[in-house]
Every structure is written in structure tokens, then in C-alpha cells.
Protein backbone atom coordinates (compact mmCIF):
# COMPACT_ATOMS: atom_id res chain seq x y z
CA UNK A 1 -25.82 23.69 47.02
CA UNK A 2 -28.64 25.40 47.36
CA UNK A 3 -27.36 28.75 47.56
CA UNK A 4 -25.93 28.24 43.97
CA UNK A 5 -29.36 26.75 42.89
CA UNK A 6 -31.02 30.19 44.29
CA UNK A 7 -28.62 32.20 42.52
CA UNK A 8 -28.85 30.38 38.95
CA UNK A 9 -32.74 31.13 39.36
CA UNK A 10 -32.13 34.81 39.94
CA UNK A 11 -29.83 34.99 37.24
CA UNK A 12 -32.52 33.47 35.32
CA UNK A 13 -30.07 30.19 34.56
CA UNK A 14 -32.15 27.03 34.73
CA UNK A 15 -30.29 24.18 37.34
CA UNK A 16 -29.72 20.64 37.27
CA UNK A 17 -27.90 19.40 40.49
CA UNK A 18 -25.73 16.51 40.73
CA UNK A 19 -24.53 15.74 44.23
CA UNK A 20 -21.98 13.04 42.41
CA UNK A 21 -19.76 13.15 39.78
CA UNK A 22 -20.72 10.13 38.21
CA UNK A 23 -24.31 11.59 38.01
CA UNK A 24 -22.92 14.71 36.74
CA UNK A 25 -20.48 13.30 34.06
CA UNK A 26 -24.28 11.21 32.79
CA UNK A 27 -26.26 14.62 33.02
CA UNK A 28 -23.61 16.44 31.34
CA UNK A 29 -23.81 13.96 28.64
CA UNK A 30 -27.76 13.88 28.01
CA UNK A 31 -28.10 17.66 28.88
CA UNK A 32 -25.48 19.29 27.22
CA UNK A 33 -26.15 22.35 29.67
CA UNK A 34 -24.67 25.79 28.67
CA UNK A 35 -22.30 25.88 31.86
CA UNK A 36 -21.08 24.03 34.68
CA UNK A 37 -20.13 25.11 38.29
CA UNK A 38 -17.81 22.13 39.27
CA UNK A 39 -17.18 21.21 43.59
CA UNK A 40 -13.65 19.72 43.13
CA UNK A 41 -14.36 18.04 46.69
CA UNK A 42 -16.97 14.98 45.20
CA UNK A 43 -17.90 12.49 47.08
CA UNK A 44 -17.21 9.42 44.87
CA UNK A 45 -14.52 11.03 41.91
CA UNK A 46 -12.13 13.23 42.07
CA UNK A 47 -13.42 16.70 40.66
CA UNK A 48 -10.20 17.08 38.60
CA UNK A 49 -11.20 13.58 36.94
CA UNK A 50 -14.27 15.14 36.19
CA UNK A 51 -13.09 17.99 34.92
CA UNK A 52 -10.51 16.13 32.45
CA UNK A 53 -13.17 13.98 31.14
CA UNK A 54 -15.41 16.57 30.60
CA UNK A 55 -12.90 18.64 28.40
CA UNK A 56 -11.94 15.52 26.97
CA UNK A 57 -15.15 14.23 25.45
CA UNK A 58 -15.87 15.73 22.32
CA UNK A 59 -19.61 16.08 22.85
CA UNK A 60 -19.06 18.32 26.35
CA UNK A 61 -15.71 19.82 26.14
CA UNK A 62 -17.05 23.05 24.60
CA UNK A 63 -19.16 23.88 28.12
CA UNK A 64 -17.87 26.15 30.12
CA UNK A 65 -16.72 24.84 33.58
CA UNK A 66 -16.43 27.73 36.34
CA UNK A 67 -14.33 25.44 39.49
CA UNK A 68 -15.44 25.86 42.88
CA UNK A 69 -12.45 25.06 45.64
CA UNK A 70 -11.69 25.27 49.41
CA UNK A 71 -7.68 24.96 47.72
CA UNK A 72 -6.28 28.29 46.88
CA UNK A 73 -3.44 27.28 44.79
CA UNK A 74 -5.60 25.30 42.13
CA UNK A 75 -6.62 28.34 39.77
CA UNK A 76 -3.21 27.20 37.27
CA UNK A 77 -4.08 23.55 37.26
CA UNK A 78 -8.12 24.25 36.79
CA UNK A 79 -7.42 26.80 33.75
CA UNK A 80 -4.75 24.84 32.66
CA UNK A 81 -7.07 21.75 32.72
CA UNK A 82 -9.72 24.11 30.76
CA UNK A 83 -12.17 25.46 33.39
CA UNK A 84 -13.00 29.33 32.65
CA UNK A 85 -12.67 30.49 36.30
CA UNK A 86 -12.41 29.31 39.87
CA UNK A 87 -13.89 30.17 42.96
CA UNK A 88 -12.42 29.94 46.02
CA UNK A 89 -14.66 28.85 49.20
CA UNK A 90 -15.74 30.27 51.22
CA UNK A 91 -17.45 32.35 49.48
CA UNK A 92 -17.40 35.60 51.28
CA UNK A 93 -20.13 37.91 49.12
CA UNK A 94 -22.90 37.70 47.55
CA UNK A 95 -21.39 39.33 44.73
CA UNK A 96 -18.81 36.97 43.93
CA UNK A 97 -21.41 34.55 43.03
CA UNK A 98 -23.28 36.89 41.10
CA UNK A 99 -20.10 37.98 39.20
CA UNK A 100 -19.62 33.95 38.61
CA UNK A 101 -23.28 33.97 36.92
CA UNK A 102 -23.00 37.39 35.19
CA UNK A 103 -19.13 35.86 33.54
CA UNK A 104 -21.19 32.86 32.24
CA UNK A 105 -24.28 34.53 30.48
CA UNK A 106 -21.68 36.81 29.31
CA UNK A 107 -19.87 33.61 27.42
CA UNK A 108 -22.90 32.36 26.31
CA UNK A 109 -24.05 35.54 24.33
CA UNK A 110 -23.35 35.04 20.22
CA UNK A 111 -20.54 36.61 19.10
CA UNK A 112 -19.49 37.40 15.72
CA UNK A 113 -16.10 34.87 15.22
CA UNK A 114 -13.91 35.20 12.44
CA UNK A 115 -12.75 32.37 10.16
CA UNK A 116 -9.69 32.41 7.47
CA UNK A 117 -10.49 30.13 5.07
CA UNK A 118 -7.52 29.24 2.69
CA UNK A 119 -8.54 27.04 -0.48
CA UNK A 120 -6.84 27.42 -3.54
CA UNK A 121 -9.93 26.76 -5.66
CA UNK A 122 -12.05 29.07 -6.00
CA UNK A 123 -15.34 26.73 -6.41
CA UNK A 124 -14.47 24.97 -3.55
CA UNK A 125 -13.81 28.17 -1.36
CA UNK A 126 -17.30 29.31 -2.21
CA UNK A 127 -18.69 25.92 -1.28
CA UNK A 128 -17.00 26.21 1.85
CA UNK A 129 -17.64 29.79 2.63
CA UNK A 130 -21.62 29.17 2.26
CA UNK A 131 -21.90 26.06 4.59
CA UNK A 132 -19.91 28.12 7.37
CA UNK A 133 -21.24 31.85 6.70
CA UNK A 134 -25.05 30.72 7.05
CA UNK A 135 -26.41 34.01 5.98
CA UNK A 136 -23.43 35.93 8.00
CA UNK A 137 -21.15 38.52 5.80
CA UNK A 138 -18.21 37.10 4.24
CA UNK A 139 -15.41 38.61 1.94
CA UNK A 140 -13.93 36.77 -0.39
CA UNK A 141 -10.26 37.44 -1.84
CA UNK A 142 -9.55 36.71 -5.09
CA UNK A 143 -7.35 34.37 -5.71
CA UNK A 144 -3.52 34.06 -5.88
CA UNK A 145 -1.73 34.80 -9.15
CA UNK A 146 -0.92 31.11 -10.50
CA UNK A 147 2.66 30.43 -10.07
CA UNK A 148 5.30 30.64 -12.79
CA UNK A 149 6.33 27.12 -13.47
CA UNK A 150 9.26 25.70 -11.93
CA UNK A 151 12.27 24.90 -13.78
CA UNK A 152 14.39 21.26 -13.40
């Protein structure tokens, strides 16, 4: 544990540590932290229950969850589950660590993201395009030639 502490310090990341998952599932919670480095060997829940419940509660399943396992054949099930990575232990670099870090601040950096909006009407695609653009560029279509009517 510590050696991940360490290494979210030199990677400038900030670290909460929760040596249960019940503790970590609460901190998660209160702390919304920017990413999560998951042990699926807990001592009191199972680290895939901790993993579904994070991804399943609409206030923390947007963080990031890199998995951290002694299995080797869990990558499908964690990325299936919605983890961004695993890591298999024991760790045998330095590096690999530092890669886990580096792919983390790397998700965390803004990104432009691209939205279709469809709305047939035109006031309320404006109204829509200004609460979600928030100063960003948009382009605007106009709209769709109105439909010939249809016949009985």
C-alpha cells in the first residue's frame, strides 16, 4: 500500500487509502476522487462487489477504476465489469506503476467531446445547444425541409 501511496505523490495524485472495502465504497461516496486503484483481494468484500457497486451508483460510476490482481485471467471480467485497466501482481517494475499513474492523468485531462443533438424545433435546439455548449463552439444545421403531408 504504501508503495502505491509513494507513487500517487510523485505523480503528483493526492491519496486517500482504504484498507476495506466498506471504507472505500463510504470514501468513494463523500470524495468523489478522480480515480481508483482497486485490490480485488479485500479483507471484508469481495473486490468485484466493490467494483459492481461502484459502476453501479450513479454518483461514482463515472471514476475510473484501474484493478489490481494476483489472478491473471480477470482482465475480461474487470473491463467487462467497467474498470479501465488491470494490473497484475506482482508488480515487477517500477514502470508499470508509473504507466498505471501516467494512463489515469491522461483520462482525467479535458477533452473536447462531441454531441449530436437532434430536435426538430429550432427554438428548442438553441435552448438546448446553449445549456450544453457553455461557451464551447457549436454548429448548428438548419433544419429539415417540413414534410409533404401524408395522404389517407
Amino acid at each position: 500500500m504504501n508503495v502505491l501511496t509513494d507513487l500517487a505523490h510523485e505523480n503528483n495524485f493526492k491519496a486517500l487509502v482504504a484498507p476495506r472495502g466498506a471504507t472505500a465504497l463510504h470514501i468513494a461516496r463523500e470524495r468523489l476522487p478522480d480515480a481508483i486503484t482497486l485490490d480485488i483481494n479485500l479483507p471484508d468484500i469481495d473486490g468485484w462487489r466493490i467494483l459492481s457497486r461502484l459502476k453501479d451508483d450513479e454518483v461514482t460510476r463515472h471514476i475510473p477504476v484501474q484493478v489490481i490482481t494476483t489472478d491473471d485471467e480477470t482482465e475480461q471480467r474487470a473491463l467487462r465489469l467497467g474498470a479501465v485497466g488491470v494490473l497484475n501482481k506482482p508488480v515487477k517494475t517500477k514502470d508499470a506503476l508509473d504507466q498505471i499513474f501516467h494512463n489515469i492523468a491522461d483520462m482525467m485531462r479535458p477533452r473536447a467531446r462531441r454531441l449530436l443533438l437532434i430536435e426538430a424545433e429550432q427554438e428548442k435546439r438553441d435552448a438546448i445547444a446553449r445549456l450544453v455548449t457553455a461557451g464551447d463552439e457549436s454548429r448548428s444545421s438548419p433544419p429539415p425541409p417540413p414534410r409533404p403531408p401524408s395522404k389517407p
